[in-house]
N, C-alpha and C. Protein backbone atom coordinates (compact mmCIF):
# COMPACT_ATOMS: atom_id res chain seq x y z
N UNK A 1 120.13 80.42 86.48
CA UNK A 1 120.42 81.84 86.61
C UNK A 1 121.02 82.09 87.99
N UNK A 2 122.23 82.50 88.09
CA UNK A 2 122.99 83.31 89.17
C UNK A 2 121.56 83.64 90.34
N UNK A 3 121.11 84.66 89.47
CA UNK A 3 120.06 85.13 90.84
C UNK A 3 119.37 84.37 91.49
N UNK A 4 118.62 83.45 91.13
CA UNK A 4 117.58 82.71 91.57
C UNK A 4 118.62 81.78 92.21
N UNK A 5 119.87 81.08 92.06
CA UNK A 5 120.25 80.29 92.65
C UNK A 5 120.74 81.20 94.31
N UNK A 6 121.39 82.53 94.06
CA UNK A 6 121.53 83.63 95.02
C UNK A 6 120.28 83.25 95.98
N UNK A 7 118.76 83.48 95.96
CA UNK A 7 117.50 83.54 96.38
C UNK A 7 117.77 82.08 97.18
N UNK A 8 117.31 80.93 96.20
CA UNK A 8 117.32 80.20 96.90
C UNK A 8 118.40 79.80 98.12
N UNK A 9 119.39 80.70 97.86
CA UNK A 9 120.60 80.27 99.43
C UNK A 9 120.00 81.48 100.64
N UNK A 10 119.63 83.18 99.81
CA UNK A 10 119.54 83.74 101.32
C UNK A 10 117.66 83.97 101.50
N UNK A 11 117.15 83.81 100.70
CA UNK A 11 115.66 84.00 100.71
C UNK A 11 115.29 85.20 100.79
N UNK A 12 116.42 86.27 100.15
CA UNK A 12 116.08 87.83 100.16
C UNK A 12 115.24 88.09 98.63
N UNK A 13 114.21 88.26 98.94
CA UNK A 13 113.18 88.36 97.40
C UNK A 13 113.69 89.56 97.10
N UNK A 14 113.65 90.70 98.24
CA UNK A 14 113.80 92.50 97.37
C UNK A 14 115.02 92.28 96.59
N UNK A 15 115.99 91.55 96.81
CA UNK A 15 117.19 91.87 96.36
C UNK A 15 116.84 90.89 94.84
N UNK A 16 116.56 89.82 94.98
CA UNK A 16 116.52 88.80 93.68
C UNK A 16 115.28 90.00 92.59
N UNK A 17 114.08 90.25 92.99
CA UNK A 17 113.74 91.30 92.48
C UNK A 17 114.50 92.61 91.45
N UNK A 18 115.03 92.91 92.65
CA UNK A 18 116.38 94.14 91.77
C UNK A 18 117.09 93.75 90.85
N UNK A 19 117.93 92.38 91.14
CA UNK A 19 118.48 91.50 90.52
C UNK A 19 118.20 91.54 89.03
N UNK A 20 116.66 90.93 89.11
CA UNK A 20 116.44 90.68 88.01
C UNK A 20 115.48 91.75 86.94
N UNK A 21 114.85 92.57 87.52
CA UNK A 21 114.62 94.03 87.57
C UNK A 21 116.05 94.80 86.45
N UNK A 22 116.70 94.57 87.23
CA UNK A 22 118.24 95.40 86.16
C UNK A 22 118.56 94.68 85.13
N UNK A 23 118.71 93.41 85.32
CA UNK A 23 119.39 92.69 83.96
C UNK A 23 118.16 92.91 83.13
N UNK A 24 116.85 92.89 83.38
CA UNK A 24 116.01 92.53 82.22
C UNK A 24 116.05 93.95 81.32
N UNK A 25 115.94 95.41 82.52
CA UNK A 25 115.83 96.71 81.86
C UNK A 25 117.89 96.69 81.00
N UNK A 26 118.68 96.14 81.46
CA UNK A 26 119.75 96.42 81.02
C UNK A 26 119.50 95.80 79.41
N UNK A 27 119.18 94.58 79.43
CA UNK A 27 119.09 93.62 78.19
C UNK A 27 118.09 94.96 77.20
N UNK A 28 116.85 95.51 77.82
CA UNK A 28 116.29 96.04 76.88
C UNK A 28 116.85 97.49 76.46
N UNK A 29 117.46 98.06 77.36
CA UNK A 29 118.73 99.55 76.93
C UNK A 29 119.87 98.79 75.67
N UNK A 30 120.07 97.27 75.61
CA UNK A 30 120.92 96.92 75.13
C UNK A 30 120.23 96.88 73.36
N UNK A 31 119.40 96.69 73.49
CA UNK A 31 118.49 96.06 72.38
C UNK A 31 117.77 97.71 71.29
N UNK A 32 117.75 98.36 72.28
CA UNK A 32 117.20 99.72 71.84
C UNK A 32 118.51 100.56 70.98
N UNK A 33 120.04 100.51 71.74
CA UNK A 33 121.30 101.22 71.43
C UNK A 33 121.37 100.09 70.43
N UNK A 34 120.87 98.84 70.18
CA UNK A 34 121.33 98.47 68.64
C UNK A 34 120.62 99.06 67.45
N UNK A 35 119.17 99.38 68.15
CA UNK A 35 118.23 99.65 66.86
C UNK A 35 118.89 101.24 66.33
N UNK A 36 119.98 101.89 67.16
CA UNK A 36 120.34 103.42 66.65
C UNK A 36 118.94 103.91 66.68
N UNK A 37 119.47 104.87 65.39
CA UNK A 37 118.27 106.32 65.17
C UNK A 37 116.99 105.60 65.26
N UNK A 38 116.57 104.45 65.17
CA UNK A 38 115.20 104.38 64.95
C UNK A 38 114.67 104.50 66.58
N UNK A 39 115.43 104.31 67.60
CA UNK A 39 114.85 104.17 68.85
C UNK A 39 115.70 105.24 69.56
N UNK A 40 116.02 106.52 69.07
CA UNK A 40 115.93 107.59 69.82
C UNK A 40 114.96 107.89 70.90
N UNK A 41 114.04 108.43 70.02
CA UNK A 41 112.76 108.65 71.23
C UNK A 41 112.36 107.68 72.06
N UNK A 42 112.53 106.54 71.59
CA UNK A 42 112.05 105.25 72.67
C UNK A 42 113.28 105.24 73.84
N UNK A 43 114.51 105.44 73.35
CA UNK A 43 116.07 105.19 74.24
C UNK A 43 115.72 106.31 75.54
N UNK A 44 115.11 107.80 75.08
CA UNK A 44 115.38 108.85 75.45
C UNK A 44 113.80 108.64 76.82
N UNK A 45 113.24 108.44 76.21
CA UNK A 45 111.42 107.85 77.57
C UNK A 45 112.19 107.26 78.46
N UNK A 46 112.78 105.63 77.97
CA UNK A 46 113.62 104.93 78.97
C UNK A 46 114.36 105.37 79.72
N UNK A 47 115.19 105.61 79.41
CA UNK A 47 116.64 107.05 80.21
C UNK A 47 115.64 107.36 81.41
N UNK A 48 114.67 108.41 80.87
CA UNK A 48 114.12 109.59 81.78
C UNK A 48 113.58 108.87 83.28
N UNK A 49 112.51 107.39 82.06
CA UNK A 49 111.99 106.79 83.62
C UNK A 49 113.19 106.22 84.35
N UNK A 50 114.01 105.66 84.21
CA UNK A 50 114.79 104.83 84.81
C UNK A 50 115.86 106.05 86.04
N UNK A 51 116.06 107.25 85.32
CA UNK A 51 116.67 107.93 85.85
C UNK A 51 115.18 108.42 87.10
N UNK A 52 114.21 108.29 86.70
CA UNK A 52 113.14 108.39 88.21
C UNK A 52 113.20 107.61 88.86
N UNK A 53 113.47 106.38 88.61
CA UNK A 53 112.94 105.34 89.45
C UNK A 53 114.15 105.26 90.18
N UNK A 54 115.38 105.62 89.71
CA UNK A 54 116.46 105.16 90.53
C UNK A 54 116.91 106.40 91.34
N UNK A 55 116.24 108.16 90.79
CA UNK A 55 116.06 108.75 91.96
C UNK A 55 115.29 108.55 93.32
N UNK A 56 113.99 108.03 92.99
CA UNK A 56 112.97 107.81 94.13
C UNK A 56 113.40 106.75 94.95
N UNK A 57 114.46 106.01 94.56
CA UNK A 57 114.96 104.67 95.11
C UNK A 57 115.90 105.09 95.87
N UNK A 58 116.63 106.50 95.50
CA UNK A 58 117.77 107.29 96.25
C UNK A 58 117.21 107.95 97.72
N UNK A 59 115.96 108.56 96.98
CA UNK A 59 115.39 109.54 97.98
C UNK A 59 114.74 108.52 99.22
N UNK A 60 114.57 107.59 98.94
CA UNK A 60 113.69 106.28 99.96
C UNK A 60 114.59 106.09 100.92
N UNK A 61 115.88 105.70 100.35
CA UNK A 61 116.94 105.11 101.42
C UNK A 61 117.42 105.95 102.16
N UNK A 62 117.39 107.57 101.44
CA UNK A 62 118.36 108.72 102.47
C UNK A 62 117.07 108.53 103.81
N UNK A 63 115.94 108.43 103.02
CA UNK A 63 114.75 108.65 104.36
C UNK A 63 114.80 107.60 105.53
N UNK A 64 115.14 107.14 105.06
CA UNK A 64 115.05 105.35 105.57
C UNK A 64 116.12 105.30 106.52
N UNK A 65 117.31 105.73 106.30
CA UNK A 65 118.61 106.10 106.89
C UNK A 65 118.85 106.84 108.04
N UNK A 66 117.86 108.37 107.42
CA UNK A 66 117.36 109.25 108.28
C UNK A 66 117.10 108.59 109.79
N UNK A 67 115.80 108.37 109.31
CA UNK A 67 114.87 107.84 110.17
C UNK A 67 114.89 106.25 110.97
N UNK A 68 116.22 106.07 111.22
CA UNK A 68 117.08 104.48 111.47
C UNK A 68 116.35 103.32 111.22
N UNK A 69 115.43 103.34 110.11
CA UNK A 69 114.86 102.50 109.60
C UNK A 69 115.47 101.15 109.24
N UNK A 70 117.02 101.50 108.85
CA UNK A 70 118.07 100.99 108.07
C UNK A 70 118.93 101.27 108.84
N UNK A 71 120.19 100.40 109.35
CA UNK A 71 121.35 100.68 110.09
C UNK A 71 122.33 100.88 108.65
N UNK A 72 122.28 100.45 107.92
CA UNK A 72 123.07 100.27 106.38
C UNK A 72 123.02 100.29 105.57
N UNK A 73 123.29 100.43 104.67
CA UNK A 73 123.10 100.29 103.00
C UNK A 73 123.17 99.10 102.39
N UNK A 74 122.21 98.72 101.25
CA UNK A 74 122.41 97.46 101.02
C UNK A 74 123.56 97.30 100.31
N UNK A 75 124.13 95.72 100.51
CA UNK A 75 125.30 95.11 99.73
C UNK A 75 125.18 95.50 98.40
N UNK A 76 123.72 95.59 97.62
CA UNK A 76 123.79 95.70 96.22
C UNK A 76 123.41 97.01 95.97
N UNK A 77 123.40 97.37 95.40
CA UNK A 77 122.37 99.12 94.86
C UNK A 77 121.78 98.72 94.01
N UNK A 78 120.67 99.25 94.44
CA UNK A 78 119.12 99.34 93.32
C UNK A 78 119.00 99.84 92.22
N UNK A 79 120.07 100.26 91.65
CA UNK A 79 119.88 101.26 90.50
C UNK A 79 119.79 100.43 89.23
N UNK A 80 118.82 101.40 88.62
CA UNK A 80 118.91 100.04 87.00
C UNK A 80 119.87 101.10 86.11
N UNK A 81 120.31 100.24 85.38
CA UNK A 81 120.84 100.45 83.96
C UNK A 81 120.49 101.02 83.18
N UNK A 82 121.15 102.26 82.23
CA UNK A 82 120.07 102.71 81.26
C UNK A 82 119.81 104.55 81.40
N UNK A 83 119.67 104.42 82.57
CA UNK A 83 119.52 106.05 82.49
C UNK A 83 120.52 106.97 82.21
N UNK A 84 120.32 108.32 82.41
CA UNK A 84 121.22 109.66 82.24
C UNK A 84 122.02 109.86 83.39
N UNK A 85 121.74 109.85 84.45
CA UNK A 85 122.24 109.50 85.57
C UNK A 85 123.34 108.66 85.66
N UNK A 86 124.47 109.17 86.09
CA UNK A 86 125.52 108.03 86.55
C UNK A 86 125.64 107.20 86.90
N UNK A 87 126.15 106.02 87.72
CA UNK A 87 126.15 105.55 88.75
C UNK A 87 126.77 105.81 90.06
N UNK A 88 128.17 106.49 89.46
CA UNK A 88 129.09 107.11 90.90
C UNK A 88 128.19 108.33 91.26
N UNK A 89 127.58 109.37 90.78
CA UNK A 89 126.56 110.48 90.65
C UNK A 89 125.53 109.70 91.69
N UNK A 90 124.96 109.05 91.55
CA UNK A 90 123.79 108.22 92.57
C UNK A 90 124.56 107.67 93.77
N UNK A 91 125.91 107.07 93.51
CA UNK A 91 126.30 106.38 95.13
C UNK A 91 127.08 107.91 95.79
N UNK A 92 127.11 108.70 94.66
CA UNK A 92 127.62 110.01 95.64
C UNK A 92 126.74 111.03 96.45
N UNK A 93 125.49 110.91 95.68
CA UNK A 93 124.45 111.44 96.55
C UNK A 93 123.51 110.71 97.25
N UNK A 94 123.76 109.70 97.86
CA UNK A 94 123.40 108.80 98.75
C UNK A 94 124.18 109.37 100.17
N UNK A 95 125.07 109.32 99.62
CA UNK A 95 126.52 108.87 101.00
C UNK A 95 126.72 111.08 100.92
N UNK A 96 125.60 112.00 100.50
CA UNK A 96 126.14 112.98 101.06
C UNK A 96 125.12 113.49 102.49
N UNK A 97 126.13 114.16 103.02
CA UNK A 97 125.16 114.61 104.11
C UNK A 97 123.89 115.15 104.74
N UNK A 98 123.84 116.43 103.85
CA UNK A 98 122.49 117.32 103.71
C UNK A 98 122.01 116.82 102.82
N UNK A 99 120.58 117.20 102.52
CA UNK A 99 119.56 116.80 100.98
C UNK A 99 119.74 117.72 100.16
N UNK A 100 119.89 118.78 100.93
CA UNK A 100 120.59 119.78 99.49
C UNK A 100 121.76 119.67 98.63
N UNK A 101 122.78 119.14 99.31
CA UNK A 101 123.84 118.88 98.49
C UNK A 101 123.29 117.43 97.49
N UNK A 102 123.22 116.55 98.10
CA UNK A 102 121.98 115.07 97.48
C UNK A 102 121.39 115.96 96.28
N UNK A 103 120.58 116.97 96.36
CA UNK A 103 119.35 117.20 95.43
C UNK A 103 120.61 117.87 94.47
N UNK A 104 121.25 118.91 94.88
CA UNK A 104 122.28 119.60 93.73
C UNK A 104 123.14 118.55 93.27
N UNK A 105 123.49 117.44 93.29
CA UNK A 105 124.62 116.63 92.47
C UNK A 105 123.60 116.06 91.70
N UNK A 106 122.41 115.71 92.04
CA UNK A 106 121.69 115.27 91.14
C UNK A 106 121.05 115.89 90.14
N UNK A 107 120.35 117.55 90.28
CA UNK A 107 119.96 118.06 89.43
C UNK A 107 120.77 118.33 88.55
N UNK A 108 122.28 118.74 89.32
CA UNK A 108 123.33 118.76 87.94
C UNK A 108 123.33 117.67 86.72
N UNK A 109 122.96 116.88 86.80
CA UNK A 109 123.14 115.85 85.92
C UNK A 109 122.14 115.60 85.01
N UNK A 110 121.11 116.21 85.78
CA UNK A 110 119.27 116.30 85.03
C UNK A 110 118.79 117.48 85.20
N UNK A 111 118.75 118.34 85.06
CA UNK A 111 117.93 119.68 84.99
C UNK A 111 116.27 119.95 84.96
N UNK A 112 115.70 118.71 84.51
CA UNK A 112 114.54 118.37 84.98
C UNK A 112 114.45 118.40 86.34
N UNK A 113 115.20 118.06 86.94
CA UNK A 113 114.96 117.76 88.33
C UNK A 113 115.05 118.53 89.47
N UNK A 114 115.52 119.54 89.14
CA UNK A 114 115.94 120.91 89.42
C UNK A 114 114.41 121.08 90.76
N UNK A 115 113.22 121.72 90.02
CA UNK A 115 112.69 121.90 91.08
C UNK A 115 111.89 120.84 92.14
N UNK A 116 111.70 120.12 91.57
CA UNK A 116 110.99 118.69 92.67
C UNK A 116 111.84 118.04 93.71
N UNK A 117 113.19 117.96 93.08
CA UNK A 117 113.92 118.35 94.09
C UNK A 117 114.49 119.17 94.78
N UNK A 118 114.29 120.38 94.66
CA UNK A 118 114.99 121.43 95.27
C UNK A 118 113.35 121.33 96.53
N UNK A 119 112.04 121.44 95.99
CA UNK A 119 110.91 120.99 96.57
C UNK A 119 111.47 119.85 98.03
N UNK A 120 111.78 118.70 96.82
CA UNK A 120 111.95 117.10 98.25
C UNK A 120 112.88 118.24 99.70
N UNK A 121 114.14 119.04 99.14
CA UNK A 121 115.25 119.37 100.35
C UNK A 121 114.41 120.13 101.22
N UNK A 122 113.49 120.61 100.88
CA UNK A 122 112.97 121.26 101.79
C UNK A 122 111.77 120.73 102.92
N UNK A 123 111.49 119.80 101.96
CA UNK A 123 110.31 119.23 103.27
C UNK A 123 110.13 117.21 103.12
N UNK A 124 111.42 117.01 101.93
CA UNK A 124 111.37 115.71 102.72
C UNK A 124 110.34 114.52 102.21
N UNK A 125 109.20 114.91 101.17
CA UNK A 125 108.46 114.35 100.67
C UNK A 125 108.48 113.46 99.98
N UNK A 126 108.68 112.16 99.61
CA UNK A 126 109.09 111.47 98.61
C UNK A 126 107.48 111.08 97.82
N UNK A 127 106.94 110.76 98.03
CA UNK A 127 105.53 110.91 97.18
C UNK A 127 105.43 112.04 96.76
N UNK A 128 105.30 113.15 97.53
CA UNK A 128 105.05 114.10 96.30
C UNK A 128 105.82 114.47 95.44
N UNK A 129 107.35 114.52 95.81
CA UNK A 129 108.34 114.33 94.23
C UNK A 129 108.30 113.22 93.73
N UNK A 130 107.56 111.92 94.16
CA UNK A 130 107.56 111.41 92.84
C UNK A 130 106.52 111.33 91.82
N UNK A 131 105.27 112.33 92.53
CA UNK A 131 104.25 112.39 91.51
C UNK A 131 104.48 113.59 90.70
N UNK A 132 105.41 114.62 91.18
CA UNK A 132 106.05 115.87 90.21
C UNK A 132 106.99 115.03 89.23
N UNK A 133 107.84 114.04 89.47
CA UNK A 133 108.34 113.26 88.00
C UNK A 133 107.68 112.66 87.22
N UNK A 134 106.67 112.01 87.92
CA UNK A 134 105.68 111.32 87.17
C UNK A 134 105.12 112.18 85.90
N UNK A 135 105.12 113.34 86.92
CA UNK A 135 104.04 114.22 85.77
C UNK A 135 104.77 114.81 84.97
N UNK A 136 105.96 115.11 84.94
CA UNK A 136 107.33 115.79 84.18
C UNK A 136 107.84 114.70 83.28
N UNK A 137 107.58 113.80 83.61
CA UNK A 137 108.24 112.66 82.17
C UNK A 137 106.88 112.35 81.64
N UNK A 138 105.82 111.98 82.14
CA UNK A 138 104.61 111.96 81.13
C UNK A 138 104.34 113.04 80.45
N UNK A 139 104.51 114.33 80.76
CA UNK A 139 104.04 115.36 79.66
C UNK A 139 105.13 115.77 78.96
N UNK A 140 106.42 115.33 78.94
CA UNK A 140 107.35 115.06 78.00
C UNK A 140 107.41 114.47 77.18
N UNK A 141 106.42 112.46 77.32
CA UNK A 141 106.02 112.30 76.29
C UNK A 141 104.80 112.18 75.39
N UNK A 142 104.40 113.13 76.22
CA UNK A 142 102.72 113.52 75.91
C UNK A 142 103.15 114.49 74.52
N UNK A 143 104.30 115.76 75.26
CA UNK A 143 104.42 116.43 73.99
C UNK A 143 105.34 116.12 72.60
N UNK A 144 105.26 114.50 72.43
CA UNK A 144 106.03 113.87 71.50
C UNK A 144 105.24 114.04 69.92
N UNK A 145 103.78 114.32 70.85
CA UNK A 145 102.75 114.61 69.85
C UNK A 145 103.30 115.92 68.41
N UNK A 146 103.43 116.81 69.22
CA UNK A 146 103.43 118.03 68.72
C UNK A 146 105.33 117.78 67.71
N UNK A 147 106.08 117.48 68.82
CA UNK A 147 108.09 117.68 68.18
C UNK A 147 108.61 116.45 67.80
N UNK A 148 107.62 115.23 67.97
CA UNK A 148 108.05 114.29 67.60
C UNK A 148 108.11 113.99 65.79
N UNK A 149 109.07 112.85 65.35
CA UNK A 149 108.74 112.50 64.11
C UNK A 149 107.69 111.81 63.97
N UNK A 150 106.74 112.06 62.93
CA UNK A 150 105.29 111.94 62.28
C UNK A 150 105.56 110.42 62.21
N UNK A 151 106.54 109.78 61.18
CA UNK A 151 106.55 108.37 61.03
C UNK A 151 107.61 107.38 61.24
N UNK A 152 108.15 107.66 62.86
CA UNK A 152 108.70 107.20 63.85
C UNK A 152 108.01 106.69 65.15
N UNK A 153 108.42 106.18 66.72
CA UNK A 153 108.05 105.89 67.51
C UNK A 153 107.54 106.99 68.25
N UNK A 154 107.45 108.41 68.07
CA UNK A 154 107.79 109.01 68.79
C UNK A 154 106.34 109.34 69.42
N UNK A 155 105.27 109.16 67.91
CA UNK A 155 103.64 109.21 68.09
C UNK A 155 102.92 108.43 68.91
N UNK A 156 103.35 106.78 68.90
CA UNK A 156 103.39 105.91 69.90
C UNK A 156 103.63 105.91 71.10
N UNK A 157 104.98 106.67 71.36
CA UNK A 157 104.94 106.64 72.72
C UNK A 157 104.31 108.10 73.57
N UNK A 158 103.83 108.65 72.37
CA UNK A 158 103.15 110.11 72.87
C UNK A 158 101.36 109.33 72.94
N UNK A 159 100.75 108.48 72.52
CA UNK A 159 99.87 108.04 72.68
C UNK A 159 99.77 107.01 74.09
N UNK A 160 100.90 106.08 73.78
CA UNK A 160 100.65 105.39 74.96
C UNK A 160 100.93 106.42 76.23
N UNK A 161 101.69 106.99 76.72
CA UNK A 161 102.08 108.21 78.10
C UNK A 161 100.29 109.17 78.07
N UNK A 162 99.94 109.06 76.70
CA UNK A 162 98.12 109.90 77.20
C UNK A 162 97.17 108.70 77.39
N UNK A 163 97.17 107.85 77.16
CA UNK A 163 96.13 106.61 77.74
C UNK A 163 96.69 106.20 78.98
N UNK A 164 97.90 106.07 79.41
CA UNK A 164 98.25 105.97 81.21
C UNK A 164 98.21 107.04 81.83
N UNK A 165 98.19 107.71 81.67
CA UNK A 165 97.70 109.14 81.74
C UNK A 165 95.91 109.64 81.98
N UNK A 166 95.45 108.95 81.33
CA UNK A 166 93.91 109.13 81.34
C UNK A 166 93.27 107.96 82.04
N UNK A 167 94.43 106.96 82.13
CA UNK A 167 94.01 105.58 82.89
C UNK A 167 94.23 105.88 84.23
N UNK A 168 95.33 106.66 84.49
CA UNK A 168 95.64 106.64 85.90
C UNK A 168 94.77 107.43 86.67
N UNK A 169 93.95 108.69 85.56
CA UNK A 169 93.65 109.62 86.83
C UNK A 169 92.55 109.16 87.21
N UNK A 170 91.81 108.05 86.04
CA UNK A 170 90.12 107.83 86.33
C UNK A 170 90.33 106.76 87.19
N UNK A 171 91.58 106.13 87.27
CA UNK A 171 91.43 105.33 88.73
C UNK A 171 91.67 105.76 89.94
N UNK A 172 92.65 107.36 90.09
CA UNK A 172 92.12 107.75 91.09
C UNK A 172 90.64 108.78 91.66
N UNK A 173 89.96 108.82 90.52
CA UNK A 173 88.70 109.14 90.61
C UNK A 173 87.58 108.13 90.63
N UNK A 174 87.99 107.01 90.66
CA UNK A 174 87.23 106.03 90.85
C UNK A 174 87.15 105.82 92.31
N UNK A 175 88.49 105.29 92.81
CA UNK A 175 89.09 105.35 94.13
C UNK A 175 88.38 106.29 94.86
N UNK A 176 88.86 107.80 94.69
CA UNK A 176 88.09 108.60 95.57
C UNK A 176 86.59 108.56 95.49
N UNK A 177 85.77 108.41 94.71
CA UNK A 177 84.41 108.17 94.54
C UNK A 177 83.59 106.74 95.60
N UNK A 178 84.40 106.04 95.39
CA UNK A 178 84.13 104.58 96.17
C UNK A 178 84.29 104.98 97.68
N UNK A 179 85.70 106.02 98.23
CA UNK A 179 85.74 106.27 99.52
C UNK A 179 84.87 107.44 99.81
N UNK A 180 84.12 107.84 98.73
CA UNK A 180 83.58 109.07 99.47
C UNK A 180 84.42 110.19 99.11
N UNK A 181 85.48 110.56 98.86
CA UNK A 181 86.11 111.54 98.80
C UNK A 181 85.75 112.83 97.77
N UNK A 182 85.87 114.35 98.31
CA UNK A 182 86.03 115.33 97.94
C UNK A 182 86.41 115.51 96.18
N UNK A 183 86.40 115.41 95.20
CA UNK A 183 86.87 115.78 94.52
C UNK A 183 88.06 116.97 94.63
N UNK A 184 87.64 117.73 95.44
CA UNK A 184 88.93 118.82 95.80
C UNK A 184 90.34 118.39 96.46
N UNK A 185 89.92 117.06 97.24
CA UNK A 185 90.80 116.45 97.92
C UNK A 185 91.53 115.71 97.08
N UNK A 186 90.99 115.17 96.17
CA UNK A 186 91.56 114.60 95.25
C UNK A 186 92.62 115.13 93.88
N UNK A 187 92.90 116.68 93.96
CA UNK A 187 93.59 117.11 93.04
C UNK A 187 95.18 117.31 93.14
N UNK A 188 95.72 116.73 94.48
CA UNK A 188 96.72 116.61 94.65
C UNK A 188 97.34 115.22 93.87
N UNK A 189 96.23 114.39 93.59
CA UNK A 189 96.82 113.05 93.66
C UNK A 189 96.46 112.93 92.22
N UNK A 190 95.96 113.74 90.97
CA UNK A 190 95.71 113.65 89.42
C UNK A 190 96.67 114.29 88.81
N UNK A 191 97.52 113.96 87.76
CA UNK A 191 98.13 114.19 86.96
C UNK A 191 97.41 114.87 85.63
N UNK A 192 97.83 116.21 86.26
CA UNK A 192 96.71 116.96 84.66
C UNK A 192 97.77 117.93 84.23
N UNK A 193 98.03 117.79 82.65
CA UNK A 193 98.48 119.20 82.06
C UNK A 193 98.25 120.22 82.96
N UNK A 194 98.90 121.64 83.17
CA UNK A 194 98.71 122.61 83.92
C UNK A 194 97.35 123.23 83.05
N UNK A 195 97.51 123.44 81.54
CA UNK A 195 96.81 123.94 80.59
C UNK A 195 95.28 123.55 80.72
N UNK A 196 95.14 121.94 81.07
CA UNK A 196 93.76 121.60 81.23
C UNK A 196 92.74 121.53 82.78
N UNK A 197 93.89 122.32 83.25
CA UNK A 197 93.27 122.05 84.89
C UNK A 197 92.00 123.17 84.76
């Protein structure tokens, strides 16, 4: 494999990582657009995360940049394959100046994204917009329950998004319990329906 032979000449893991990170999510966007209609809802989960992960990967580097963490941009871009998101759309809001303009080329393209990022331009947060996507694509396919097809994927992946979902928060209530922590302190960091808070 190209990559691994890449690795073994410069010994850059993040990059062989990405590397192989994209081809594997590309191979499986590839595999889903064959199955057509049957992997709508499955195509459409994928999209959403991938279009997070390769925002939060956007929002890291402007910070990183910011903050001369980074003299440069890497040779490769991190972005995977697969999402709603462009690719010229992502290297254009990288390379813009303000975060507001950054956050508006991007929400244009996702409308989800609208306020968590309009949120990040203002104060810069990248954890906490990425636990506002987190929680905006899980209860998207939380509500697969209710608009999804009955005897399609759509129940599946509305089941699995509520067991990581119920997995994630009792581990950060585990977590905070072990340190001692507040339960009150802890409600920034749980992913709950607004409805069940």
């Amino acid at each position: 494999m190209d990559a691994f032979a890449t690795f073994e000449r410069d010994g850059n893991l993040g990059q062989f990582e990405s590397t192989i990170t994209a081809a594997h999510t590309g191979w499986v966007v590839g595999e889903l657009d064959d199955l057509g209609s049957e992997a709508v809802d499955l195509r459409a989960s994928l999209a959403r995360s991938v279009d997070e992960t390769n925002v939060i990967a956007l929002l890291r580097l402007r910070s990183a940049l910011s903050r001369r963490e980074m003299s440069k941009l890497p040779d490769v871009a991190p972005w995977l394959p697969g999402g709603g998101i462009v690719t010229s759309t992502l290297e254009s809001a990288l390379r813009q100046a303000e975060d507001t303009e950054a956050a508006a080329l991007l929400s244009a393209s996702a409308r989800y994204l609208d306020s968590p990022l309009e949120a990040w331009s203002r104060d810069g947060d990248v954890a906490r917009t990425q636990r506002a996507l987190e929680q905006q694509r899980v209860l998207n396919e939380i509500s697969l329950f209710r608009r999804g097809d009955p005897s399609g994927i759509a129940i599946p992946i509305a089941y699995v998004a509520e067991l990581a979902l119920e997995t994630r928060n009792l581990r950060v209530l585990a977590q905070g319990a072990a340190l001692g922590t507040s339960p009150g302190d802890l409600d920034g960091q749980l992913l709950l329906p607004k409805a069940r808070r």
